[in-house]
Structure formats: C-alpha cells, structure tokens
PDB file of N, CA and C in Angstrom:
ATOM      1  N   UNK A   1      12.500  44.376  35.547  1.00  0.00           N
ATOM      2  CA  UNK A   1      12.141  43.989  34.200  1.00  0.00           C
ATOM      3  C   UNK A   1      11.956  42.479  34.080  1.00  0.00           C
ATOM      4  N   UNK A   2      12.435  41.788  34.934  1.00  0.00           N
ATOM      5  CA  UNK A   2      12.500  40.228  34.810  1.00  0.00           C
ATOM      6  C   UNK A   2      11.292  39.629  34.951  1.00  0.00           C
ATOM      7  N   UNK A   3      10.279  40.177  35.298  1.00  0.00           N
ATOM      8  CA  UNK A   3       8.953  39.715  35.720  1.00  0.00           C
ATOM      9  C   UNK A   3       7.800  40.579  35.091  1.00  0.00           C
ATOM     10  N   UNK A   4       8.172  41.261  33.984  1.00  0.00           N
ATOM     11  CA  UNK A   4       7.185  41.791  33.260  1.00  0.00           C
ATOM     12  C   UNK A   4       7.257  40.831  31.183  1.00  0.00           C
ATOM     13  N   UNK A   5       5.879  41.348  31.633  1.00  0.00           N
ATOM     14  CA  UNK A   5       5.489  40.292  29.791  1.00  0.00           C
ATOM     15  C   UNK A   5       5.504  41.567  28.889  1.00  0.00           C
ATOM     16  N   UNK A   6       5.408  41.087  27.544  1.00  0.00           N
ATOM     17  CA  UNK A   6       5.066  41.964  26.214  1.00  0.00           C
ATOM     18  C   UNK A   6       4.529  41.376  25.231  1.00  0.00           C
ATOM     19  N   UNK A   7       3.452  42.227  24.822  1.00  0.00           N
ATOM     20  CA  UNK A   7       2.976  41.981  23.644  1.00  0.00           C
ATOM     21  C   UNK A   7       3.300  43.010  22.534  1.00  0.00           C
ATOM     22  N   UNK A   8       3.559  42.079  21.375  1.00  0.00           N
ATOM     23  CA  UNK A   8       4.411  43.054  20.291  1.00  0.00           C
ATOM     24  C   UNK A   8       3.099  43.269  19.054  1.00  0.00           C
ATOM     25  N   UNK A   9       2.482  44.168  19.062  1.00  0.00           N
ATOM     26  CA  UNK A   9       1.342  43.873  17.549  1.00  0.00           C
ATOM     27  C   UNK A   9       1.800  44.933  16.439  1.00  0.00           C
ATOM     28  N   UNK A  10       1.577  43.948  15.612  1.00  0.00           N
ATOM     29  CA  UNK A  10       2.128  44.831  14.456  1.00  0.00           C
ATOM     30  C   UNK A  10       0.989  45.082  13.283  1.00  0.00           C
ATOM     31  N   UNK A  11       1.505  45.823  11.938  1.00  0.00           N
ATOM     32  CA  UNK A  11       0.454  45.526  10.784  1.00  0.00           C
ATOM     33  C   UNK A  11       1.115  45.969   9.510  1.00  0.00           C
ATOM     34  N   UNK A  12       0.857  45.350   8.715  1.00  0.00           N
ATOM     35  CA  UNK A  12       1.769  45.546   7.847  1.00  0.00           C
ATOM     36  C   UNK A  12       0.488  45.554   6.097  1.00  0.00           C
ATOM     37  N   UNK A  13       0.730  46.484   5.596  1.00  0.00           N
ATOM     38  CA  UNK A  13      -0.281  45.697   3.776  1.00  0.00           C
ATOM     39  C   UNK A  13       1.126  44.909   3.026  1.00  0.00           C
ATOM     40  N   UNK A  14       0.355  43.936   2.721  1.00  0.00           N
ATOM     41  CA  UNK A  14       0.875  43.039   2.218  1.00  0.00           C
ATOM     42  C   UNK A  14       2.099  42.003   2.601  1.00  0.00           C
ATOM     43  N   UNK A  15       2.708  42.055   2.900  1.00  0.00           N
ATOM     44  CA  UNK A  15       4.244  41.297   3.361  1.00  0.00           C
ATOM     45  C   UNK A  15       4.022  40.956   4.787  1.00  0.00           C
ATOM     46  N   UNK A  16       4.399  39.941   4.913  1.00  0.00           N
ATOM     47  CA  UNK A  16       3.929  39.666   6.611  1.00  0.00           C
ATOM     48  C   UNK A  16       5.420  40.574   7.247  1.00  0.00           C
ATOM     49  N   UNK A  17       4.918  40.740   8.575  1.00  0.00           N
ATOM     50  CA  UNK A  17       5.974  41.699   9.331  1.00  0.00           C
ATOM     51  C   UNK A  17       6.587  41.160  10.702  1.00  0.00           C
ATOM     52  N   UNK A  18       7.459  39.668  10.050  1.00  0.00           N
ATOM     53  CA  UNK A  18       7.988  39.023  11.267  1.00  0.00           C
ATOM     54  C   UNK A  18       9.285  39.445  11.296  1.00  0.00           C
ATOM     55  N   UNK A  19       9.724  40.071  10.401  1.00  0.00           N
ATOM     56  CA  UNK A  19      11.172  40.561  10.659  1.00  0.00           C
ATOM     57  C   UNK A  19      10.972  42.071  11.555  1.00  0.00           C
ATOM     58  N   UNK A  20      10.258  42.715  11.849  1.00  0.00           N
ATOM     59  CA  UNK A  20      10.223  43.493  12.532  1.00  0.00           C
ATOM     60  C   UNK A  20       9.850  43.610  13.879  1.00  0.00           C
ATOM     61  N   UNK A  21       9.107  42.321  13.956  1.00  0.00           N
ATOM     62  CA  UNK A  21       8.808  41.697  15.683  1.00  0.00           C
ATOM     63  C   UNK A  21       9.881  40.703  16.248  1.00  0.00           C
ATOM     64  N   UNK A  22      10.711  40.503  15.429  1.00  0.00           N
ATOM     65  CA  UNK A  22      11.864  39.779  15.555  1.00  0.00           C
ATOM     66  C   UNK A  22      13.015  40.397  16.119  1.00  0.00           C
ATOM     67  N   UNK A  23      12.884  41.657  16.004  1.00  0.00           N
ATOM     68  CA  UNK A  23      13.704  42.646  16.252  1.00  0.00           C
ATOM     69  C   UNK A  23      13.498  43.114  17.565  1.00  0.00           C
ATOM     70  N   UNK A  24      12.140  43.791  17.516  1.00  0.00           N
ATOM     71  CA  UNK A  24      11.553  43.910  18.776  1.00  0.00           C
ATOM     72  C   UNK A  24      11.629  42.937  20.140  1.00  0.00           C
ATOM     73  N   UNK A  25      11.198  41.996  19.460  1.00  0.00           N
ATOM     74  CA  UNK A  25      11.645  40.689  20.756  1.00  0.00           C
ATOM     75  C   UNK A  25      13.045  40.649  21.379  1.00  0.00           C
ATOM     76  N   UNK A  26      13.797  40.711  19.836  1.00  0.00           N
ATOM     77  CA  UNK A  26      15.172  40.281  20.929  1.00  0.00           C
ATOM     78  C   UNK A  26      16.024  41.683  21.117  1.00  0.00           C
ATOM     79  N   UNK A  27      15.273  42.628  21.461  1.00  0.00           N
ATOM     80  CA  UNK A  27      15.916  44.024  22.052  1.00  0.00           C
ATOM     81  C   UNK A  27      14.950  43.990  23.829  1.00  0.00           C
ATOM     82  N   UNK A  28      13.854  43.350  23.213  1.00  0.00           N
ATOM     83  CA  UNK A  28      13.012  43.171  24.615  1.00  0.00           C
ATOM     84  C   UNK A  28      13.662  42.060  25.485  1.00  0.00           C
ATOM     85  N   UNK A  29      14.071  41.141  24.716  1.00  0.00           N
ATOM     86  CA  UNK A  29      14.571  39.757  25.428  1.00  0.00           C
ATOM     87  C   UNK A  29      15.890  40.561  26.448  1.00  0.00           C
ATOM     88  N   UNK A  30      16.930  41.318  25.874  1.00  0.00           N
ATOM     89  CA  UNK A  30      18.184  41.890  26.256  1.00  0.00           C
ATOM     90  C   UNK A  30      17.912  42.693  27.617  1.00  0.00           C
ATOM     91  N   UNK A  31      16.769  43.099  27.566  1.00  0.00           N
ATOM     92  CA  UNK A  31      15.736  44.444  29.051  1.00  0.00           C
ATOM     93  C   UNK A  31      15.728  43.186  29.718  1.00  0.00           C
ATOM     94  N   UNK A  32      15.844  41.951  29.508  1.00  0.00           N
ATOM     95  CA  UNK A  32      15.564  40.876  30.694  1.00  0.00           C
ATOM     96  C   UNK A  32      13.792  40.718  30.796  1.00  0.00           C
ATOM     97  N   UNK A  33      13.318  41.014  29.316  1.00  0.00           N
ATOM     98  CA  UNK A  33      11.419  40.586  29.215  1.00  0.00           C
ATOM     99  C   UNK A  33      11.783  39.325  28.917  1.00  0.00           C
ATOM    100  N   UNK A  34      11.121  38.047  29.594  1.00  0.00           N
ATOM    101  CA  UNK A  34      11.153  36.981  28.803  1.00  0.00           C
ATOM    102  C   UNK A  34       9.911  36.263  28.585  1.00  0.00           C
ATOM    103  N   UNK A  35       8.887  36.892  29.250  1.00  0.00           N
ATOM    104  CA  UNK A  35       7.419  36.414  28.301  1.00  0.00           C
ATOM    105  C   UNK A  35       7.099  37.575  27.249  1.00  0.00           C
ATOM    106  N   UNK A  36       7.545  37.368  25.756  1.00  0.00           N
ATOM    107  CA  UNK A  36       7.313  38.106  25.125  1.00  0.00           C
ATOM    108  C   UNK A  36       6.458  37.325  24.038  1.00  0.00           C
ATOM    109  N   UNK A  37       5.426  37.820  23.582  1.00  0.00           N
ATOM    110  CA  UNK A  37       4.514  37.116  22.572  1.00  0.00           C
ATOM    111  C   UNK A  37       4.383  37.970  21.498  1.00  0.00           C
ATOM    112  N   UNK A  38       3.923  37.557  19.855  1.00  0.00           N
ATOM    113  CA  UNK A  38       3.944  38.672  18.774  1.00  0.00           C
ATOM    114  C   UNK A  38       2.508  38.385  18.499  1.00  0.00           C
ATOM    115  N   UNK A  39       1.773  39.292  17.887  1.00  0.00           N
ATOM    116  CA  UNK A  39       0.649  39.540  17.225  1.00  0.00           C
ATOM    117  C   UNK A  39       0.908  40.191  15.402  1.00  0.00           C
ATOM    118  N   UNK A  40       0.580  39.669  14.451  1.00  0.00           N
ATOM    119  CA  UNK A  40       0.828  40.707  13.035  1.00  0.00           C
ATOM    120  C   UNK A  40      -0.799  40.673  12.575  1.00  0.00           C
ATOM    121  N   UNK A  41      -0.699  41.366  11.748  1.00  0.00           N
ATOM    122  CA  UNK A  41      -1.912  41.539  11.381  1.00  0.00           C
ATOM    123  C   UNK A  41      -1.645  42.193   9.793  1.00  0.00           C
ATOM    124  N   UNK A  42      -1.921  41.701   8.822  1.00  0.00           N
ATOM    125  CA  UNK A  42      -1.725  41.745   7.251  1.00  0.00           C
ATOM    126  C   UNK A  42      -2.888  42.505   6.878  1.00  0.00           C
ATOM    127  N   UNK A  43      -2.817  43.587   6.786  1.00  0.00           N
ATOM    128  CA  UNK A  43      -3.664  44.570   5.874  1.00  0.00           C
ATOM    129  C   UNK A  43      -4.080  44.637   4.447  1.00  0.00           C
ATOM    130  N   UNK A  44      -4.328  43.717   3.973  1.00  0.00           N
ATOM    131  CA  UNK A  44      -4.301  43.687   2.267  1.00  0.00           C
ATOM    132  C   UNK A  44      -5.810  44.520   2.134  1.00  0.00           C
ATOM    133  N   UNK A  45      -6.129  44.929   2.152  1.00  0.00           N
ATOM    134  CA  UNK A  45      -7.256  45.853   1.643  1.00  0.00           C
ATOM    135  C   UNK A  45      -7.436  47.857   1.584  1.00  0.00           C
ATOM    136  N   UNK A  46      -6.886  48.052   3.013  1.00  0.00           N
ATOM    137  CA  UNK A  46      -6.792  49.402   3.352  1.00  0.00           C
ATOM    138  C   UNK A  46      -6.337  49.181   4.952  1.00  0.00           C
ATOM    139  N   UNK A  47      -5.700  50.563   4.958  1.00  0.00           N
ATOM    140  CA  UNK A  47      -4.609  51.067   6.515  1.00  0.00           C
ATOM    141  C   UNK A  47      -5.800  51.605   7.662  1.00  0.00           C
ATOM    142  N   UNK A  48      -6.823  51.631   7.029  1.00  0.00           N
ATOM    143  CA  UNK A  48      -8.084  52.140   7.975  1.00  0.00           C
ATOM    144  C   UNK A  48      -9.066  51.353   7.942  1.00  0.00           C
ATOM    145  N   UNK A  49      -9.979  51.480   9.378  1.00  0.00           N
ATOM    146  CA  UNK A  49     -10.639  50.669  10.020  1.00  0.00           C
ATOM    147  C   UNK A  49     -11.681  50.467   9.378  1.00  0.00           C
ATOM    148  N   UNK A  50     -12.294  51.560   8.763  1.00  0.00           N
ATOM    149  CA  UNK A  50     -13.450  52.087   8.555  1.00  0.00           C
ATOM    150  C   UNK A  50     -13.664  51.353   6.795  1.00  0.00           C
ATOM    151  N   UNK A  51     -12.854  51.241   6.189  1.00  0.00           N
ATOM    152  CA  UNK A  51     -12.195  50.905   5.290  1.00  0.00           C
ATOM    153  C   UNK A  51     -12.073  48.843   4.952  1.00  0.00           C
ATOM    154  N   UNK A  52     -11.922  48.581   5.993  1.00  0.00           N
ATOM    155  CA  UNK A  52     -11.646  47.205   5.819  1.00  0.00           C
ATOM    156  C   UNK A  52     -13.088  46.194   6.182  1.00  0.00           C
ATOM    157  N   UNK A  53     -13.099  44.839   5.235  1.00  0.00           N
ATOM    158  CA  UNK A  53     -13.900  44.414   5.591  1.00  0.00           C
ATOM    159  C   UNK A  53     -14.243  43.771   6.800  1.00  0.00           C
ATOM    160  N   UNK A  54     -15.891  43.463   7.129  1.00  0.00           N
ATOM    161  CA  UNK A  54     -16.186  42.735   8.065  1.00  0.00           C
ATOM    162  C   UNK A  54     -15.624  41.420   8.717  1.00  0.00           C
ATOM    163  N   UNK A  55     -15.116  40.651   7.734  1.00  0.00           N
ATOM    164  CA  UNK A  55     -14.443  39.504   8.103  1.00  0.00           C
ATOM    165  C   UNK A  55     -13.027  39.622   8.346  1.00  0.00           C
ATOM    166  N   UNK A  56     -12.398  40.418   7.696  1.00  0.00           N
ATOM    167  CA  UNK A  56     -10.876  41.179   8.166  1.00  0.00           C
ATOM    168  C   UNK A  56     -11.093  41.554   9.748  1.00  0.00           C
ATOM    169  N   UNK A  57     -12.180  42.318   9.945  1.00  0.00           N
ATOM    170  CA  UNK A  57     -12.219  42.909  11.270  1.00  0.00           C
ATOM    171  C   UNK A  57     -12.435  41.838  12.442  1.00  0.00           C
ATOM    172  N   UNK A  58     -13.514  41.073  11.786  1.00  0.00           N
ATOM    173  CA  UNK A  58     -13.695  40.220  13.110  1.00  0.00           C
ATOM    174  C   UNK A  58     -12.236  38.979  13.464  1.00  0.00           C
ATOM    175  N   UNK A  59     -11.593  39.062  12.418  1.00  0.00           N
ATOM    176  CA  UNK A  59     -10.390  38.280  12.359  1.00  0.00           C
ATOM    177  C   UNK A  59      -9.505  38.818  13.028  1.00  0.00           C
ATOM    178  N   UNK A  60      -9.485  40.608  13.407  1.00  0.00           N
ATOM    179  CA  UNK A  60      -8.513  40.779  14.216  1.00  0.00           C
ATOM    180  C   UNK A  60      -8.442  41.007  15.199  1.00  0.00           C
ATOM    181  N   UNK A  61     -10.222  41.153  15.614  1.00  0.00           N
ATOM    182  CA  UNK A  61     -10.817  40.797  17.377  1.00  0.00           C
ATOM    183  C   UNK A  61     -10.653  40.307  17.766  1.00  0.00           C
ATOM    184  N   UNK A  62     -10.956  39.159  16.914  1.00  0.00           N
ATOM    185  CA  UNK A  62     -10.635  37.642  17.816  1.00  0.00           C
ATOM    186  C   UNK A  62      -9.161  37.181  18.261  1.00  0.00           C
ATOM    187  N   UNK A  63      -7.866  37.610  17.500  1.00  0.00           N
ATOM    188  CA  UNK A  63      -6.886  37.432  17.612  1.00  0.00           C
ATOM    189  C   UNK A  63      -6.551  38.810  18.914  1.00  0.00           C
ATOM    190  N   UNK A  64      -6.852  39.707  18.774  1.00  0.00           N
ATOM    191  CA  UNK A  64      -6.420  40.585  19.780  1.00  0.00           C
ATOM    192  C   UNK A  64      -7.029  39.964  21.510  1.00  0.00           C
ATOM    193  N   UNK A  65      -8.310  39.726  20.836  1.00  0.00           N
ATOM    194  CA  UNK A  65      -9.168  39.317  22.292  1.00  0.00           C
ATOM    195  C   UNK A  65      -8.698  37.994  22.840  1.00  0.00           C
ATOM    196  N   UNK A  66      -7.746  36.528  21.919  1.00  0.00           N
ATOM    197  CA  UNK A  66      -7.577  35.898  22.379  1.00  0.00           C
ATOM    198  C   UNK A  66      -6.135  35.661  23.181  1.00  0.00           C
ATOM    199  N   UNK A  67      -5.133  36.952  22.560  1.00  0.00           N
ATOM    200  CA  UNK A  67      -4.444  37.422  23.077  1.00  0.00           C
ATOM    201  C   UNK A  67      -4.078  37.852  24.920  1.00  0.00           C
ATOM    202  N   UNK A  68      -5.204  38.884  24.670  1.00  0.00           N
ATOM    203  CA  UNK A  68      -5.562  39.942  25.800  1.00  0.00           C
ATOM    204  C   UNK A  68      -6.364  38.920  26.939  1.00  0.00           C
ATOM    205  N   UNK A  69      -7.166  38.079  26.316  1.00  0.00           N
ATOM    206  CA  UNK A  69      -7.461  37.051  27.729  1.00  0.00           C
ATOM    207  C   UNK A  69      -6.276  36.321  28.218  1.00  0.00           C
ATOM    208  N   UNK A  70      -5.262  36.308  28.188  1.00  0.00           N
ATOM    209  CA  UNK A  70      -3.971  35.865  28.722  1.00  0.00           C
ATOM    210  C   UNK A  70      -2.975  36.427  29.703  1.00  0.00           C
ATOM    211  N   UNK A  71      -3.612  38.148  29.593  1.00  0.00           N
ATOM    212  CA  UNK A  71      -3.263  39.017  30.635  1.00  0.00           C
ATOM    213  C   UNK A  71      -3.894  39.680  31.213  1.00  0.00           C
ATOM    214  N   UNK A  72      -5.073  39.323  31.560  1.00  0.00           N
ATOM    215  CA  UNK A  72      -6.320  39.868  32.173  1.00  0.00           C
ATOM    216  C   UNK A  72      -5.796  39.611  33.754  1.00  0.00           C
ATOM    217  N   UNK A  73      -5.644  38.553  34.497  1.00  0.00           N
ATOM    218  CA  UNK A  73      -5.427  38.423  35.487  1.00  0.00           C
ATOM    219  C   UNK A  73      -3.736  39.097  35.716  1.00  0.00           C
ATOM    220  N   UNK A  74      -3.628  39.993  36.785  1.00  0.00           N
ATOM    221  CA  UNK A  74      -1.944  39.820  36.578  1.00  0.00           C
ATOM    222  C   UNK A  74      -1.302  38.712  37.314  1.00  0.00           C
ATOM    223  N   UNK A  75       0.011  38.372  36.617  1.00  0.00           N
ATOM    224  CA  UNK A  75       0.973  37.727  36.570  1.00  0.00           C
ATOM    225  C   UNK A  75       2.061  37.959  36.906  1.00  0.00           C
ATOM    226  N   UNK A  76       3.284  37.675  37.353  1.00  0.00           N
ATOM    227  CA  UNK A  76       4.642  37.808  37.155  1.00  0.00           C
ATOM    228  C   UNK A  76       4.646  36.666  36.229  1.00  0.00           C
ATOM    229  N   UNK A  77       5.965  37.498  35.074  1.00  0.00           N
ATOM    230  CA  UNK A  77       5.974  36.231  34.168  1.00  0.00           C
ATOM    231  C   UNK A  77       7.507  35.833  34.767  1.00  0.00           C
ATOM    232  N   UNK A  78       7.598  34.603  34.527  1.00  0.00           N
ATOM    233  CA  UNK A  78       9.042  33.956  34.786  1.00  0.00           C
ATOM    234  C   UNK A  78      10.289  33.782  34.326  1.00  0.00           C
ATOM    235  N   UNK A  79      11.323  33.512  34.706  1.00  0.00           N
ATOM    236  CA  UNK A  79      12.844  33.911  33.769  1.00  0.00           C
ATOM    237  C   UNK A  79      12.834  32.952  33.261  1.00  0.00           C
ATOM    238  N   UNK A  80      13.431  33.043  31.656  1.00  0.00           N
ATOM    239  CA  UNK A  80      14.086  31.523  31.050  1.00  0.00           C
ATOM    240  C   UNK A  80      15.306  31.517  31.379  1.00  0.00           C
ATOM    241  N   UNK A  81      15.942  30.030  31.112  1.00  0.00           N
ATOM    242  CA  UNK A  81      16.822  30.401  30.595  1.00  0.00           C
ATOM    243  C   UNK A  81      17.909  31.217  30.337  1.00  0.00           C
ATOM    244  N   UNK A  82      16.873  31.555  28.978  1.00  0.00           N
ATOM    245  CA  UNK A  82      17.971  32.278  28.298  1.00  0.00           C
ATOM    246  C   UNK A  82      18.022  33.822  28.881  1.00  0.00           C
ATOM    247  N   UNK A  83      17.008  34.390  29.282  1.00  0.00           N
ATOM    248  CA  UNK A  83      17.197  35.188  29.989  1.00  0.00           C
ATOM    249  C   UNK A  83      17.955  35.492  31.557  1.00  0.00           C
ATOM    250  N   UNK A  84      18.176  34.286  32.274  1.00  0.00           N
ATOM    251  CA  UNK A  84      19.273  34.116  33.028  1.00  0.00           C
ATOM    252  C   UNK A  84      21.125  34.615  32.523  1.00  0.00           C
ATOM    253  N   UNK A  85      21.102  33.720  31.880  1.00  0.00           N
ATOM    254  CA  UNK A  85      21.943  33.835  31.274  1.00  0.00           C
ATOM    255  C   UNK A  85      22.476  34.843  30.715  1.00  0.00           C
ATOM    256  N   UNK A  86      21.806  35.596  29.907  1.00  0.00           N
ATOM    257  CA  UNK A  86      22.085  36.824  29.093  1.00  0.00           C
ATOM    258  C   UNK A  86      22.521  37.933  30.448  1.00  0.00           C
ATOM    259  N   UNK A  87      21.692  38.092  31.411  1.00  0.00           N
ATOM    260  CA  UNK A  87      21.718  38.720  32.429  1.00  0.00           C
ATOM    261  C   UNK A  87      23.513  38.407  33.176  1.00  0.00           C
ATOM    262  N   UNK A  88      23.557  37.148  33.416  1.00  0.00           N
ATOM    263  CA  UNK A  88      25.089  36.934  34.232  1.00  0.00           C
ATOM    264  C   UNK A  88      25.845  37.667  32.938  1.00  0.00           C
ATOM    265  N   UNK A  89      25.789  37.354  31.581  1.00  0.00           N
ATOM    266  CA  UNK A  89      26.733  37.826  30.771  1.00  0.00           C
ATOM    267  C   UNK A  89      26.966  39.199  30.411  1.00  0.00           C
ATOM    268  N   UNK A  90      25.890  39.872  31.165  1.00  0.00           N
ATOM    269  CA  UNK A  90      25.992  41.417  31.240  1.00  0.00           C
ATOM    270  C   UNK A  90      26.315  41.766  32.763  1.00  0.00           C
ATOM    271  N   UNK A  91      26.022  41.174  33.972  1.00  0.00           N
ATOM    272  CA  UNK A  91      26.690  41.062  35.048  1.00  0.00           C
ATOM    273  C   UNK A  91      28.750  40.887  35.135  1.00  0.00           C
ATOM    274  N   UNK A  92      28.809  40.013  34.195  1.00  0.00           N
ATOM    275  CA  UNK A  92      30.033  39.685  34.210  1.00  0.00           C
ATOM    276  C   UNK A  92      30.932  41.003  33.488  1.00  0.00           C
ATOM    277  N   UNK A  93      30.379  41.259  32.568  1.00  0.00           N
ATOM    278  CA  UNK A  93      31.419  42.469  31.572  1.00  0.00           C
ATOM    279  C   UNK A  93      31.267  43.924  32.607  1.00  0.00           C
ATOM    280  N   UNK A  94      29.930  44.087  33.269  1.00  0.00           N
ATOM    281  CA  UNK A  94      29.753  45.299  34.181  1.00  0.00           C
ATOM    282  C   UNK A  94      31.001  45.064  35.354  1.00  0.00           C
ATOM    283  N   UNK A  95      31.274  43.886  36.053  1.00  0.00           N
ATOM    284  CA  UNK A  95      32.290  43.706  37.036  1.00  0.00           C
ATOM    285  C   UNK A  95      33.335  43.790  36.280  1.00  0.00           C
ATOM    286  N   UNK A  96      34.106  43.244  34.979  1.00  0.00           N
ATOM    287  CA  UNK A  96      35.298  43.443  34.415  1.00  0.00           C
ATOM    288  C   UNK A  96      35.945  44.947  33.949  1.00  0.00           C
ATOM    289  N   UNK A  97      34.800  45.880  33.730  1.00  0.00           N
ATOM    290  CA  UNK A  97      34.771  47.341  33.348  1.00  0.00           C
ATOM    291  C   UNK A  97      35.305  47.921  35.034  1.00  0.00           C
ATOM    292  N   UNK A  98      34.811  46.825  36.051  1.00  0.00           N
ATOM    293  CA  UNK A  98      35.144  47.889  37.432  1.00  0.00           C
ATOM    294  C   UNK A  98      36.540  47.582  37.963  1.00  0.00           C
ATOM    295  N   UNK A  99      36.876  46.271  37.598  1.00  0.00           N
ATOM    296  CA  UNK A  99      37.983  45.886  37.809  1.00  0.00           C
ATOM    297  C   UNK A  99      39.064  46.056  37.207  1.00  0.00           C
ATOM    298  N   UNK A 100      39.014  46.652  35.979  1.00  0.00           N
ATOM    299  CA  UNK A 100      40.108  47.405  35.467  1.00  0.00           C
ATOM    300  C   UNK A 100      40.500  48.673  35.749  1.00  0.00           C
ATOM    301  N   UNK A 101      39.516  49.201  36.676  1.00  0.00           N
ATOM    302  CA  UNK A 101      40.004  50.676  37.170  1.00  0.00           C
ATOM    303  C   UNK A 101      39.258  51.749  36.651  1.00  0.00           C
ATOM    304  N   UNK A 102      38.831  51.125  35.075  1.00  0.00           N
ATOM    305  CA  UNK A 102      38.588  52.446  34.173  1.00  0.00           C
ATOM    306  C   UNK A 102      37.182  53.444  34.909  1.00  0.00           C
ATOM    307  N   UNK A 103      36.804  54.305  34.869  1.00  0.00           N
ATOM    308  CA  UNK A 103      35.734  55.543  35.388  1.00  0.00           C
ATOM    309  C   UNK A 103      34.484  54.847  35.743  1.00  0.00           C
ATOM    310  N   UNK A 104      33.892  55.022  36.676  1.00  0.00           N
ATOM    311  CA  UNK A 104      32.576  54.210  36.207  1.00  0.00           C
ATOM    312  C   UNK A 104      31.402  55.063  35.497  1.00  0.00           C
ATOM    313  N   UNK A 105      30.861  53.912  34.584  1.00  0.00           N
ATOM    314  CA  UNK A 105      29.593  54.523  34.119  1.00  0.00           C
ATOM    315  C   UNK A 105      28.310  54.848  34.809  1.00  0.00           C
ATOM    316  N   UNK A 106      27.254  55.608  33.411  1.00  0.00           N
ATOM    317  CA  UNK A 106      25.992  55.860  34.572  1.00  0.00           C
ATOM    318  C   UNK A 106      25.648  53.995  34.587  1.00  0.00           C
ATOM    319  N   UNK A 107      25.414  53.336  33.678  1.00  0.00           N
ATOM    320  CA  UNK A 107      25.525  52.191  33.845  1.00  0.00           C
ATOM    321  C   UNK A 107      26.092  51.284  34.529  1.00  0.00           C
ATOM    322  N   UNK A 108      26.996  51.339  35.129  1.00  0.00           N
ATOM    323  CA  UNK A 108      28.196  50.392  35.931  1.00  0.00           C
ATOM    324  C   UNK A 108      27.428  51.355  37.600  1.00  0.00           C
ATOM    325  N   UNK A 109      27.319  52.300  37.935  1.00  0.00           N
ATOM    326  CA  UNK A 109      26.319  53.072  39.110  1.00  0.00           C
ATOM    327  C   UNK A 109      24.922  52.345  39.147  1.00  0.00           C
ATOM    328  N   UNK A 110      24.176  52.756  37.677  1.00  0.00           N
ATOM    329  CA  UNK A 110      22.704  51.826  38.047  1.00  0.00           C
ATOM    330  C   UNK A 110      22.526  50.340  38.150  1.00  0.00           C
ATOM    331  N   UNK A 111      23.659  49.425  37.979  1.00  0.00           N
ATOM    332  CA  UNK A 111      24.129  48.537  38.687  1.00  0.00           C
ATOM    333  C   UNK A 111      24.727  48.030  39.677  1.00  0.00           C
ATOM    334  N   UNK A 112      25.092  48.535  40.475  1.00  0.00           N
ATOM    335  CA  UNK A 112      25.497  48.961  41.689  1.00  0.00           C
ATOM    336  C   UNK A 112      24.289  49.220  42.615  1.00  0.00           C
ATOM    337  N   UNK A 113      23.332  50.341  42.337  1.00  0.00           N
ATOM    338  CA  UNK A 113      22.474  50.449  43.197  1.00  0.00           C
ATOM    339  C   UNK A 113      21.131  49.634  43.165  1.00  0.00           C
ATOM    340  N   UNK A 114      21.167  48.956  42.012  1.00  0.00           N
ATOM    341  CA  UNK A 114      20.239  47.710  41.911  1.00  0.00           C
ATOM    342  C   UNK A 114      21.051  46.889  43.114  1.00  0.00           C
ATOM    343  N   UNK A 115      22.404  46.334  42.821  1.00  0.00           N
ATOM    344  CA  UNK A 115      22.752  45.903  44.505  1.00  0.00           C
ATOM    345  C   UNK A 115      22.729  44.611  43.018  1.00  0.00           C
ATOM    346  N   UNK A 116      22.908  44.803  41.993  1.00  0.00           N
ATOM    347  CA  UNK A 116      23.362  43.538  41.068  1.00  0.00           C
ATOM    348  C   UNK A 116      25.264  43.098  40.982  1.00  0.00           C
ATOM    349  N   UNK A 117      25.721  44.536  41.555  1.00  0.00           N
ATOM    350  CA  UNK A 117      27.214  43.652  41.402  1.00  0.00           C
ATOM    351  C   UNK A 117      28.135  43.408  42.531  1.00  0.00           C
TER     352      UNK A 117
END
C-alpha cells in the first residue's frame, strides 16, 4: 500500500463536499496511501449529465483531465513522513499485543507474514 496513489472525486448540489474527502483521505492516509489528491465537483443545476450545462461540463473535463494527466505514466508514489510514522506507531502496538502473551490476531498473523514484525 505504501507506493500506491488515490484520487478521491466527489459531487455534491450545493454545499461543497470537503468534509467528506477529508474523511476519505485520512482513512486512506492510515492503509499507508500517501499520495492522495481530492477532486469535488458542485452540482448546482441537476445530478445528471444530460441535464447540466455546457460550461458546467467543460469545467469538469478539464478538472478531471488535468487530474488524470498526472497518472498516466505509472509511478510509485513515495512515503511521507507522516506516513512513516503512523506505520512504526501501528508496528509498535502490533509487537506490544505479542508481548503480552495475549492470542494472536488475524491481524498480529498478517503482520507477521508481511515479515513487518
């Protein structure tokens, strides 16, 4: 997971919808994604394509297309940070769960055979 990207697109009528890519990100950030980018897209007219105007539309081509030219070539994307980090701090509580004796999990196993602890 450490070397894969995401794109989050959303759409929302009326209210912009950063609290919900906000969410998304940092449940993606926790999987160890750390090139994660958002896209929203504000619907004020109608929920269908067919429906919305010409300049709405070409507004969300261009944002999708300028997007999508960013992952055309593949990539490994790279760790931050903070994604280091988050990772040892889930490394660390997985070794303290083994060292107390208690059962192991399927989790505390699929760490193990990653060959992470």
């Amino acid at each position: 997971m450490f070397t894969k990207s995401a794109v989050i697109l959303t759409q929302s009528i009326g209210a912009p919808n950063g609290a919900a890519q906000k969410d998304v990100a940092t449940a993606l950030s926790w999987l160890g994604i750390s090139d994660i980018k958002k896209v929203g897209f504000a619907l004020m007219e109608s929920i269908y394509w067919d429906e919305l105007s010409q300049k709405r539309k070409t507004a969300i081509l261009k944002k999708i297309k300028k997007i999508a030219s960013r992952y055309k070539s593949p990539r490994m994307a790279t760790q931050t940070i903070a994604t280091k980090l988050k990772f040892r701090l889930c490394r660390k509580m997985q070794k303290d769960i083994i060292k107390k004796g208690q059962p192991l999990t399927l989790d505390n196993r699929y760490w193990m055979e990653q060959g992470w602890l």
